[in-house]
Protein backbone atom coordinates (compact mmCIF):
# COMPACT_ATOMS: atom_id res chain seq x y z
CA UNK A 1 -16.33 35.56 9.36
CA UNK A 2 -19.09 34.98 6.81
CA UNK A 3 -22.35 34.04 8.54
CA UNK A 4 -24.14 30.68 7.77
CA UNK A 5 -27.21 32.36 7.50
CA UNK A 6 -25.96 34.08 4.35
CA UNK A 7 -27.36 33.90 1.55
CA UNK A 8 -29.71 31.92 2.68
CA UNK A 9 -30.10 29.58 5.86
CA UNK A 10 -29.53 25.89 5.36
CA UNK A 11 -31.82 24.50 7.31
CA UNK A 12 -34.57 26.06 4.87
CA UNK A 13 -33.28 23.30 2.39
CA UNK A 14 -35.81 20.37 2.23
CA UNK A 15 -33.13 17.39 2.85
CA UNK A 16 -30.08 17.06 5.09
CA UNK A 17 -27.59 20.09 4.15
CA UNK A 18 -24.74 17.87 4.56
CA UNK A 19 -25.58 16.77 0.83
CA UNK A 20 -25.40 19.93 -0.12
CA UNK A 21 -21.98 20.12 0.96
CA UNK A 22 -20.77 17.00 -0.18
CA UNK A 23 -21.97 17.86 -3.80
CA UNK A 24 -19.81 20.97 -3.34
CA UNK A 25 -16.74 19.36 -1.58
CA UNK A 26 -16.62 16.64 -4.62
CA UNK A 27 -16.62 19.76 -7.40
CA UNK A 28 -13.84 21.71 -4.91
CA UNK A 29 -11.46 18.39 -5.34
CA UNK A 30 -11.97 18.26 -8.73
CA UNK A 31 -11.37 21.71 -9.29
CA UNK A 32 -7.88 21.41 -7.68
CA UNK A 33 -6.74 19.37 -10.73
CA UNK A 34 -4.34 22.23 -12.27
CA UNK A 35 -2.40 22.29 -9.40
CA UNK A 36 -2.62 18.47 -9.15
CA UNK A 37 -0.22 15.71 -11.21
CA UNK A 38 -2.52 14.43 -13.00
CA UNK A 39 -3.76 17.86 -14.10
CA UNK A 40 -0.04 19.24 -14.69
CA UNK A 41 1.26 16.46 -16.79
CA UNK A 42 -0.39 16.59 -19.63
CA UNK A 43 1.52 20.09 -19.98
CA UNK A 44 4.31 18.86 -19.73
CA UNK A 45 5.37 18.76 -22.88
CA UNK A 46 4.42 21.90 -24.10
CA UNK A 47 5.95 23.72 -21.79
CA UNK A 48 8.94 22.08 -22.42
CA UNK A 49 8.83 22.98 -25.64
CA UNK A 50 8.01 26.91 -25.31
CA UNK A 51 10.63 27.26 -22.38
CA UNK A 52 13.66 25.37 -24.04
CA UNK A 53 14.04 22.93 -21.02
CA UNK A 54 14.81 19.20 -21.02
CA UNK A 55 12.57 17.14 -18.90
CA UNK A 56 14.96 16.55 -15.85
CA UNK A 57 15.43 20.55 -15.75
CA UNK A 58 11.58 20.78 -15.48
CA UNK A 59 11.32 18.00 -13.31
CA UNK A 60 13.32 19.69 -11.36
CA UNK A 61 12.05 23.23 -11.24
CA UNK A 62 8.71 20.98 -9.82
CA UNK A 63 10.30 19.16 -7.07
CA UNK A 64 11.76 22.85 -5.95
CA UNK A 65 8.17 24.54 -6.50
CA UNK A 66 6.90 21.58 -5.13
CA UNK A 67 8.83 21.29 -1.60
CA UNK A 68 8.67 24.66 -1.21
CA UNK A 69 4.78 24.69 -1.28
CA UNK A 70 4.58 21.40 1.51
CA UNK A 71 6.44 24.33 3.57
CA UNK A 72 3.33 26.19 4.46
CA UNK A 73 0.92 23.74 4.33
CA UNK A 74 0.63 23.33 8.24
CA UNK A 75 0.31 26.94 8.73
CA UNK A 76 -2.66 26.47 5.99
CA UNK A 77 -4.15 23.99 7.93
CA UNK A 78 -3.77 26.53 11.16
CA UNK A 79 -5.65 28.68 8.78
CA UNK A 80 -8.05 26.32 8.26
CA UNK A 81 -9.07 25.45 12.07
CA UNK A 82 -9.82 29.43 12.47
CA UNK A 83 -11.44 30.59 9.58
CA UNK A 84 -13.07 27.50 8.52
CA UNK A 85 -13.37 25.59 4.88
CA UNK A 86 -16.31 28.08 3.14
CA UNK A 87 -13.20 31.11 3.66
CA UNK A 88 -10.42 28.94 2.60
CA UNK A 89 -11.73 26.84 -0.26
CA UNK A 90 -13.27 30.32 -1.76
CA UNK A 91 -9.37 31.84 -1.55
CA UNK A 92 -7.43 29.02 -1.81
CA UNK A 93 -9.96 28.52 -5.52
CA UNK A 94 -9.16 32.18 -6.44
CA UNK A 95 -5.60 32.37 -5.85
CA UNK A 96 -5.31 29.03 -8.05
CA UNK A 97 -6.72 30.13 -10.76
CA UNK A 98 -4.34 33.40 -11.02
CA UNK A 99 -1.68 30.97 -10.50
CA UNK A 100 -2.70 29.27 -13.81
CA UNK A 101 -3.16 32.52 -15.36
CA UNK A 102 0.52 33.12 -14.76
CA UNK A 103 1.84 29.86 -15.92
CA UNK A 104 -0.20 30.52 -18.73
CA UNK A 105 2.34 33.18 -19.35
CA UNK A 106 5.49 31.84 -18.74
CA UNK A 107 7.05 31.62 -21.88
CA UNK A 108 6.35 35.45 -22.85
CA UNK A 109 8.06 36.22 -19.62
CA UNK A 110 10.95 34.63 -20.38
CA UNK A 111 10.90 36.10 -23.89
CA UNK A 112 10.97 39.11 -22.35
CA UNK A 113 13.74 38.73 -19.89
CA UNK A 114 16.27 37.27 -22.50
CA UNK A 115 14.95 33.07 -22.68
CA UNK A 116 17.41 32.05 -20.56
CA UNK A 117 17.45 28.53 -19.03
CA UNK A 118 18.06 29.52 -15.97
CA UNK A 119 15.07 32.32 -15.92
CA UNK A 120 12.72 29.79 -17.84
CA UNK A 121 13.93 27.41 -14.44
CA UNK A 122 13.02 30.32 -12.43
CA UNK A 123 9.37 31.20 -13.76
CA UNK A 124 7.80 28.28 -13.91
CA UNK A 125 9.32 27.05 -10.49
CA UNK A 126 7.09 29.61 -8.92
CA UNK A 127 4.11 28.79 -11.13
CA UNK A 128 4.57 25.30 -9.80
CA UNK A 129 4.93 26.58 -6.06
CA UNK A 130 1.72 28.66 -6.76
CA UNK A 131 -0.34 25.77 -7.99
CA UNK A 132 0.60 23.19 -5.71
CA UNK A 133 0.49 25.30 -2.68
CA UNK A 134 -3.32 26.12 -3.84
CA UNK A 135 -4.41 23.40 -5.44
CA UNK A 136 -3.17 20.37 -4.07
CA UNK A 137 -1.77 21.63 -0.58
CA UNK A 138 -4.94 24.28 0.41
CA UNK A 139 -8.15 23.79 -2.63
CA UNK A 140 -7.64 19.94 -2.36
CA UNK A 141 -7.47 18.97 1.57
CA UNK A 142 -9.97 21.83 2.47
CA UNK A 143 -12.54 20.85 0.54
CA UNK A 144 -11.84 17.11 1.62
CA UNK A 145 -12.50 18.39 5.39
CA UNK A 146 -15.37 19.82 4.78
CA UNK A 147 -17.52 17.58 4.27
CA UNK A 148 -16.15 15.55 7.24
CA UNK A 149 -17.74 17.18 10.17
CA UNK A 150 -21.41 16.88 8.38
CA UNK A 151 -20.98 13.49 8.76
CA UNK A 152 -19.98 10.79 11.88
CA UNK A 153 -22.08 7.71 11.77
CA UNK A 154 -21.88 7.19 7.95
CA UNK A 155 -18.63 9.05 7.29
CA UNK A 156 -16.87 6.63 5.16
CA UNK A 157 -19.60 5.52 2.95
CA UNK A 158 -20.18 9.29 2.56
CA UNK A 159 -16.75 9.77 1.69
CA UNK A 160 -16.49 6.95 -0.52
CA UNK A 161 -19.37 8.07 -2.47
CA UNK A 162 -17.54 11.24 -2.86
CA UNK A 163 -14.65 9.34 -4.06
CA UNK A 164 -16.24 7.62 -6.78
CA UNK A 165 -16.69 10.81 -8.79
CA UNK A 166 -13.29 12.08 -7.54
CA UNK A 167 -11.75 9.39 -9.20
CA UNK A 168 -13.81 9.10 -12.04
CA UNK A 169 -12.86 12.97 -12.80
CA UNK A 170 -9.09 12.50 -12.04
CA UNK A 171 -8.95 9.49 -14.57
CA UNK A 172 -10.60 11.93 -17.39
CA UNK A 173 -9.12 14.26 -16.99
CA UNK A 174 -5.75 13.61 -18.85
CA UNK A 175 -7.79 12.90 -21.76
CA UNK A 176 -10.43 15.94 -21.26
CA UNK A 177 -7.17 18.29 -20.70
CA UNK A 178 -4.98 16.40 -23.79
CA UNK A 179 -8.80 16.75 -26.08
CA UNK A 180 -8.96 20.84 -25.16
CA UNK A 181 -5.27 21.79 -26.06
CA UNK A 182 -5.71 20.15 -29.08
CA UNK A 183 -8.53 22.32 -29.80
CA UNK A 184 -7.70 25.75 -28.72
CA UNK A 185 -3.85 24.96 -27.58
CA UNK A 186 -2.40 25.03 -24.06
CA UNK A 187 -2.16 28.88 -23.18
CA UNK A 188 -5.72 28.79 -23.97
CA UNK A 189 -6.89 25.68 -22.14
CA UNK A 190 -5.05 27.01 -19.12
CA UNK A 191 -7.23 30.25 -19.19
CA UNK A 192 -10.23 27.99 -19.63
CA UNK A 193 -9.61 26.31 -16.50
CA UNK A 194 -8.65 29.81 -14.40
CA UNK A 195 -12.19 31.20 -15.51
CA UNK A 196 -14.14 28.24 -14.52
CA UNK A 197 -12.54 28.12 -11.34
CA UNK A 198 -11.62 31.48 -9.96
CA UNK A 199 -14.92 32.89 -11.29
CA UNK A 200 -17.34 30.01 -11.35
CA UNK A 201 -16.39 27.14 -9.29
CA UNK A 202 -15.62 30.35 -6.25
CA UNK A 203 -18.65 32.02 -6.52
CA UNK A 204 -20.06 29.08 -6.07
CA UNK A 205 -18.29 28.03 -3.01
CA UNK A 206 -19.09 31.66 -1.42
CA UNK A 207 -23.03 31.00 -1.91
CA UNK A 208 -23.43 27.09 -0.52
CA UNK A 209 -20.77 26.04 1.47
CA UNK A 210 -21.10 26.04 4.99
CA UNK A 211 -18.02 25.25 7.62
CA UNK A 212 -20.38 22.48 9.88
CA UNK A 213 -23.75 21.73 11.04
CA UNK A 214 -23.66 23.65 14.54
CA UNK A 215 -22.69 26.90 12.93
CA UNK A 216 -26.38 26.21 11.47
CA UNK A 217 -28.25 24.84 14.38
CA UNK A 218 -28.39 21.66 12.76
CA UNK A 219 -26.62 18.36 13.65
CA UNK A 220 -24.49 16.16 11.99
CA UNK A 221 -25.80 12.96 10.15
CA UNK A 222 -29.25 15.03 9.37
CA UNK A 223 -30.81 14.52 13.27
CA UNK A 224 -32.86 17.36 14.26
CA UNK A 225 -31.53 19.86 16.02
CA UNK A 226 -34.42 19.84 18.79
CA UNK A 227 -34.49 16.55 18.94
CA UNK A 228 -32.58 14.06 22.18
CA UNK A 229 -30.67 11.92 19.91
CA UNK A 230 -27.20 12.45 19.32
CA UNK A 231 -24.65 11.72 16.59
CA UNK A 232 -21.91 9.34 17.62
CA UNK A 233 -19.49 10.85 20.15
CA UNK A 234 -16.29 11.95 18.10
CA UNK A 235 -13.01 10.60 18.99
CA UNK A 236 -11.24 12.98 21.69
CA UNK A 237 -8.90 15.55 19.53
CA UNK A 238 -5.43 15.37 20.00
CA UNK A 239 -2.85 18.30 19.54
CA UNK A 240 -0.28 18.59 16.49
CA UNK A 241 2.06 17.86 19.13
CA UNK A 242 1.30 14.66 20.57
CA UNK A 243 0.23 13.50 16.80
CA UNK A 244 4.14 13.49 15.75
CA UNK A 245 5.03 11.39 18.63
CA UNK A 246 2.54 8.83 17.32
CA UNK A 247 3.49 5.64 15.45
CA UNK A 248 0.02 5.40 13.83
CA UNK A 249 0.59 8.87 12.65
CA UNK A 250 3.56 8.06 10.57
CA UNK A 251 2.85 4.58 9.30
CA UNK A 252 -0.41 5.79 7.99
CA UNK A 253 1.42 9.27 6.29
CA UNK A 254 4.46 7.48 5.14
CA UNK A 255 2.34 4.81 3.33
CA UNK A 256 -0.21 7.83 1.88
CA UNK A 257 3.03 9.83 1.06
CA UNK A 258 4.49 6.59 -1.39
CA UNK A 259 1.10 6.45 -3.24
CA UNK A 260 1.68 9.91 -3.68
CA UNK A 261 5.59 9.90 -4.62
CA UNK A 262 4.85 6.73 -7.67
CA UNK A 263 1.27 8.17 -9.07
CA UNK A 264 3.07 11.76 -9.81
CA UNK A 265 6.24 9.71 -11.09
CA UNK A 266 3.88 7.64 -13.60
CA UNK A 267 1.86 10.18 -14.73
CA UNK A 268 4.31 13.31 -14.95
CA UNK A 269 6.07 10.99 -17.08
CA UNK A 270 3.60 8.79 -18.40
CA UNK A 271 4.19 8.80 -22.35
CA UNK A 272 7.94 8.98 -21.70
CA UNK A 273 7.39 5.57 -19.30
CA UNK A 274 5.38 4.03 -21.55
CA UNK A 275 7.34 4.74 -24.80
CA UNK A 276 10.44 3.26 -22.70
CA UNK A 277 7.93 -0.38 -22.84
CA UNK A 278 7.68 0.12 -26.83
CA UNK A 279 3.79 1.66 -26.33
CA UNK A 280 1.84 4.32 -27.83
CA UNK A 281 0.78 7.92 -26.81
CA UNK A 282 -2.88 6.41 -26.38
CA UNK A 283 -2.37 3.16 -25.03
CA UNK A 284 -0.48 5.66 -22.23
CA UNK A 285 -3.50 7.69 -21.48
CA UNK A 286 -5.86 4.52 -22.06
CA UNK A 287 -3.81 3.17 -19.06
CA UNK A 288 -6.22 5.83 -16.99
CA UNK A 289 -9.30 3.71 -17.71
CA UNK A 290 -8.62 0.85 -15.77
CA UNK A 291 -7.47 2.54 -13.22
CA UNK A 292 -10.76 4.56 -12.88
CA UNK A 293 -12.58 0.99 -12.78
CA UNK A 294 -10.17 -0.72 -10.16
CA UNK A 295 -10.39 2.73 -8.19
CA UNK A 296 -14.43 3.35 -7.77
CA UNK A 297 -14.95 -0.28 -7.32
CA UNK A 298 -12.01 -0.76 -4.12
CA UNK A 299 -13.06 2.76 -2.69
CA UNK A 300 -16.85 2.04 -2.66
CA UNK A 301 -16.04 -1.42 -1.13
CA UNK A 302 -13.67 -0.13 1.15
CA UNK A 303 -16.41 2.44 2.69
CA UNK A 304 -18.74 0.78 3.24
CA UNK A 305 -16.84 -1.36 5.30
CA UNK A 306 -14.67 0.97 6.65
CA UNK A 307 -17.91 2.39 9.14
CA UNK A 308 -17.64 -0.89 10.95
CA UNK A 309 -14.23 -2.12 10.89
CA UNK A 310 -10.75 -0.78 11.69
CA UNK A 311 -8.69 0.35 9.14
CA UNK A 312 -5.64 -1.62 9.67
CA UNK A 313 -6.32 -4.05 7.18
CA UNK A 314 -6.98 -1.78 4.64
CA UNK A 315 -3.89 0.08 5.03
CA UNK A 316 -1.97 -3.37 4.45
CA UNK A 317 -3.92 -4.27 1.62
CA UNK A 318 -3.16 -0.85 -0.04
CA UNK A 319 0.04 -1.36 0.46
CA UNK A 320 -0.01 -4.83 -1.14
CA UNK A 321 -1.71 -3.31 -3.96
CA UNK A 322 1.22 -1.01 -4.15
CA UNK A 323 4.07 -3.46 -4.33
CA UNK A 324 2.04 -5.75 -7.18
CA UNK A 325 1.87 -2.01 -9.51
CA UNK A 326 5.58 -1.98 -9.11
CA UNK A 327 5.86 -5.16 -10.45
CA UNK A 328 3.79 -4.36 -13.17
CA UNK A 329 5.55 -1.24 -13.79
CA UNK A 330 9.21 -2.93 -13.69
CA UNK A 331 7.42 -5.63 -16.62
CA UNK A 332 5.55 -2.95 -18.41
CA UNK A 333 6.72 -4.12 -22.22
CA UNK A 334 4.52 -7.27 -21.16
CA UNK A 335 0.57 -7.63 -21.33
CA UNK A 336 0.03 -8.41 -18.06
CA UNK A 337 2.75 -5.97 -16.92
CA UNK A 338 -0.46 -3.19 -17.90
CA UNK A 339 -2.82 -4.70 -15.59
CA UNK A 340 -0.96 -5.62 -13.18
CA UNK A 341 0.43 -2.01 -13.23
CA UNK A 342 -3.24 -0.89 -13.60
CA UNK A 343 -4.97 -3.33 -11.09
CA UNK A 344 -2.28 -2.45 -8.23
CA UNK A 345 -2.24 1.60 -8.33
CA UNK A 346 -6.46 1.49 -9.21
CA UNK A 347 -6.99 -0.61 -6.04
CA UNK A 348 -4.19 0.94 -4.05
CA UNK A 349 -5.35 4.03 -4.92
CA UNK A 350 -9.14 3.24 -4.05
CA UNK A 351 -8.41 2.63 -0.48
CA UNK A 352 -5.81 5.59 -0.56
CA UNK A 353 -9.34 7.82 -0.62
CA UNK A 354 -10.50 5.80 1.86
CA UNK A 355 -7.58 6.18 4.45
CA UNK A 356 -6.92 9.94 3.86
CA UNK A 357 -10.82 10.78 3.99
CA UNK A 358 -10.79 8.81 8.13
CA UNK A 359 -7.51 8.46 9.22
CA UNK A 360 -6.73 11.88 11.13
CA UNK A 361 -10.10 12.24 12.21
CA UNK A 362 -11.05 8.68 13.50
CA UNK A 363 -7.66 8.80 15.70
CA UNK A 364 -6.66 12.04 15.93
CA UNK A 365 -10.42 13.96 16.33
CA UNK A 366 -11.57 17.29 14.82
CA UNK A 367 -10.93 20.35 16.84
CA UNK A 368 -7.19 20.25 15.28
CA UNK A 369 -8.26 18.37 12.14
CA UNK A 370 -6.75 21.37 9.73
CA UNK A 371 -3.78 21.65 11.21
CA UNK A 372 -2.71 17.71 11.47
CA UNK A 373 -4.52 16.78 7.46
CA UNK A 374 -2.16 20.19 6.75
CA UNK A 375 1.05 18.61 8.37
CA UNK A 376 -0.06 14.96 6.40
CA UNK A 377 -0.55 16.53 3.10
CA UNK A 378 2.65 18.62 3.62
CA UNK A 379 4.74 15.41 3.68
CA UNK A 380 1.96 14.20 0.88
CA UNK A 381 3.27 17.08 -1.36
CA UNK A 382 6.73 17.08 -0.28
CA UNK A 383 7.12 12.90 -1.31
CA UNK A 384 4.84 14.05 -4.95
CA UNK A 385 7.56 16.87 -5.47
CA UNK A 386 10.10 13.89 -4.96
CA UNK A 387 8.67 11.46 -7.46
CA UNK A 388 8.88 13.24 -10.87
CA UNK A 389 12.61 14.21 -10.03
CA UNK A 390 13.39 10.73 -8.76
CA UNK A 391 12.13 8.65 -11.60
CA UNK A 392 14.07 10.99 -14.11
CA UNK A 393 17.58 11.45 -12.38
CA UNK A 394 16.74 7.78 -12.45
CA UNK A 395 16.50 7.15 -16.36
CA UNK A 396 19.27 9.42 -16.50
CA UNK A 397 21.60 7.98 -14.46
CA UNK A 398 20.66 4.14 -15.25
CA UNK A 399 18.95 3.93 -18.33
CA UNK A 400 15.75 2.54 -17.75
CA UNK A 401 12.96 3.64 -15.16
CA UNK A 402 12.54 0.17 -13.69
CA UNK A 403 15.88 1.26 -11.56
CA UNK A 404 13.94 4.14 -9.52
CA UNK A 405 11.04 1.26 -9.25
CA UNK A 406 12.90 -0.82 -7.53
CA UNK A 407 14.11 1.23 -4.81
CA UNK A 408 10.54 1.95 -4.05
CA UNK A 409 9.37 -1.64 -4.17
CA UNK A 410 12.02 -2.25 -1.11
CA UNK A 411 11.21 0.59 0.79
CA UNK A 412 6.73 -0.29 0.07
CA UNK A 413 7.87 -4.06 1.53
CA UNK A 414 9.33 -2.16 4.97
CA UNK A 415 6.16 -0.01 5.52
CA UNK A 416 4.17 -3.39 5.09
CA UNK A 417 6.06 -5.32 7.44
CA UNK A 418 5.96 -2.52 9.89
CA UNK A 419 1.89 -1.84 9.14
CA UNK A 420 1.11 -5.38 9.80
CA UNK A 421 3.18 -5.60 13.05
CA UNK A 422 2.44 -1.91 14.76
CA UNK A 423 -0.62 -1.58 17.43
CA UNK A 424 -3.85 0.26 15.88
CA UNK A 425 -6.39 -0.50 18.51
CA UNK A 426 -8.44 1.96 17.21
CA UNK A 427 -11.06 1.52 20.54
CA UNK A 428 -7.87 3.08 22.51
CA UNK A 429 -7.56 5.62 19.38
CA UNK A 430 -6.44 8.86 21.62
CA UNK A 431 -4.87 6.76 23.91
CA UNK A 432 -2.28 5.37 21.59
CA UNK A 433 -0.85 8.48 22.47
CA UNK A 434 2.90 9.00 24.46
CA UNK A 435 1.95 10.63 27.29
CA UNK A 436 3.73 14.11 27.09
């Protein structure tokens, strides 16, 4: 739609391009954060405040928003395949940041139309569909494919690189977002954020992004386009289709859809989990620090390993790492309950990166890359809509939210069991297929 020779053509840049978009892709992540978890949370309690809810009713108006926005996300991906990531991250960037706009509004709204409950429910419910659908469903995994196809031989080092600074900016950010509203208050912080990325972070996008390397007559891992050599061969793609009859498929998404169902539990409810364990306001966001550490250090580990090796073990070991944060998160009151906690979602979370950055397109291949990451991330934000709800209906019901913790801890143990005994013969990858 938008040529690759506008503004400018890439291959007038003096290094590989693919940098170029990787510096971009990185910023389009971490400009999904308002319609991420992490970047919601720390709202929470305001809003709860200026709309007269109680936490489950919120919790709930998110799941709903939530699992109505992993609805779409496969046609988004469909989206993707045809118009490419410089179209869709440049939209998907736009139409976030009017969704903030509106939240920001929310509570004159409901003013307006009499303060109800049930019309509070109703408003932000579709401020949380907008977001999520945007941010974490399109901004998020678009701008994580990107960067994909500029790379083969050193994809996962590339990645991981670009996962260092993702995770470094998602374990700030609670504190950056918690430092603004306390300076200009959360109507205004949430304009802040719509300007920088509807207007700046966009335009941006429009100018330097470019869908892959042959739309630019260049080739992927920076080899000239003139020259013999060529990249690695890609694995053969495989249709939407086939992918859902696939084991592999499901053992990787279910296990990428837990991390995602416990890290929007614990931090959409963070200061309420941690006040439950007799702690502090700050030692609850301080808990983001070690996270950071245990995150940057397991992804960049991870990728540069992951180039040579199959993933298989690092799938088991995140999932590991999953079951020892639960146990840290059932002893929280205790020291060593915090690290643990801290340790087990920073590493498991580290090689989470790495698994949803090369998963779907080291077995699965690229032509239909969009539209399988889109069906992924649809369960991805389906099992995050799940988690808030869960762990409060939870506290409700038992008292405590070590109950909800549990349950999860069982069903972590089953994926594990079933990761370590399921075929991934990754040198059959397309093969692994049922024939259809």
């Amino acid at each position: 739609m938008i040529s690759a020779y506008w503004p400018f053509r890439p291959s007038k840049v003096p290094f590989f391009y693919g940098w170029v978009v990787w510096f971009f892709s990185t910023l389009g992540i971490l400009f999904s954060i308002p319609g991420q978890t992490i970047g919601l949370a720390v709202f929470t309690d305001s809003f709860i405040e200026v709309l007269g809810l109680s936490r489950t009713e919120l919790s709930l108006a998110y799941l709903i928003g939530t699992v109505g926005s992993s609805l779409f996300l496969v046609q988004a991906g469909r989206w993707y395949d045809l118009l490419g990531g410089r179209v869709m991250i440049v939209i998907s960037s736009m139409a976030l940041s009017v969704m903030v706009l509106y939240i920001s509004f929310v509570d004159l709204m409901s003013y307006k139309l009499g303060s109800s409950t049930l019309i509070s429910f109703f408003l932000i419910m579709i401020g949380y569909f907008g977001v999520r659908f945007f941010g974490q469903g399109i901004l998020f995994s678009c701008s994580t494919n990107v960067l994909l196809l500029w790379f083969v031989k050193k994809r996962g080092l590339v990645a991981g690189i670009r996962s260092v600074f993702v995770s470094l900016g998602f374990s700030i950010a609670p504190l950056f977002l918690a430092g603004l509203i306390s300076i200009y208050g959360w109507k205004e912080s949430l304009w802040i954020l719509a300007v920088l990325g509807g207007v700046g972070f966009s335009s941006m996008a429009l100018i330097f992004i470019r869908d892959n390397p042959q739309s630019c007559r260049m080739k992927a891992d920076g080899i000239d386009f003139s020259s013999q050599n060529k990249p690695p061969k890609e694995t053969e793609s495989i249709t939407l289709y086939k992918v859902k009859r696939n084991p592999v498929f499901w053992i990787y998404s279910l296990s990428l859809s837990m991390h995602a169902l416990l890290s929007t539990a614990i931090v959409f409810h963070i200061i309420s989990i941690f006040e439950e364990a007799g702690k502090g306001k700050m030692e609850a966001f301080s808990y983001f620090i070690p996270v950071a550490i245990f995150s940057t250090t397991s992804n960049l580990i991870a990728s540069w390993f992951a180039d040579k090796n199959t993933l298989k073990p690092f799938l088991i070991i995140m999932l590991i790492s999953f079951c020892l944060g639960l146990c840290g998160f059932i002893y929280l009151e205790e020291n060593w309950g915090f690290w643990l906690l801290a340790f087990g979602f920073g590493v498991g979370g580290g090689l989470w990166g790495v698994l949803s950055n090369l998963t779907f397109i080291r077995f699965f291949g690229t032509k239909h890359l969009g539209e399988i990451s889109g069906f992924s991330t649809s369960l991805t934000v389906f099992a995050s809509a799940i988690g808030p709800a869960a762990f409060s209906l939870g506290y409700d019901y038992f008292g405590t939210y070590a109950a909800p913790a549990k349950i999860c801890l069982v069903f972590l143990i089953v994926l594990l069991f079933i990761a370590i005994l399921l075929d991934q013969d990754e040198t059959r990858r397309g093969s692994l297929m049922v024939n259809s």
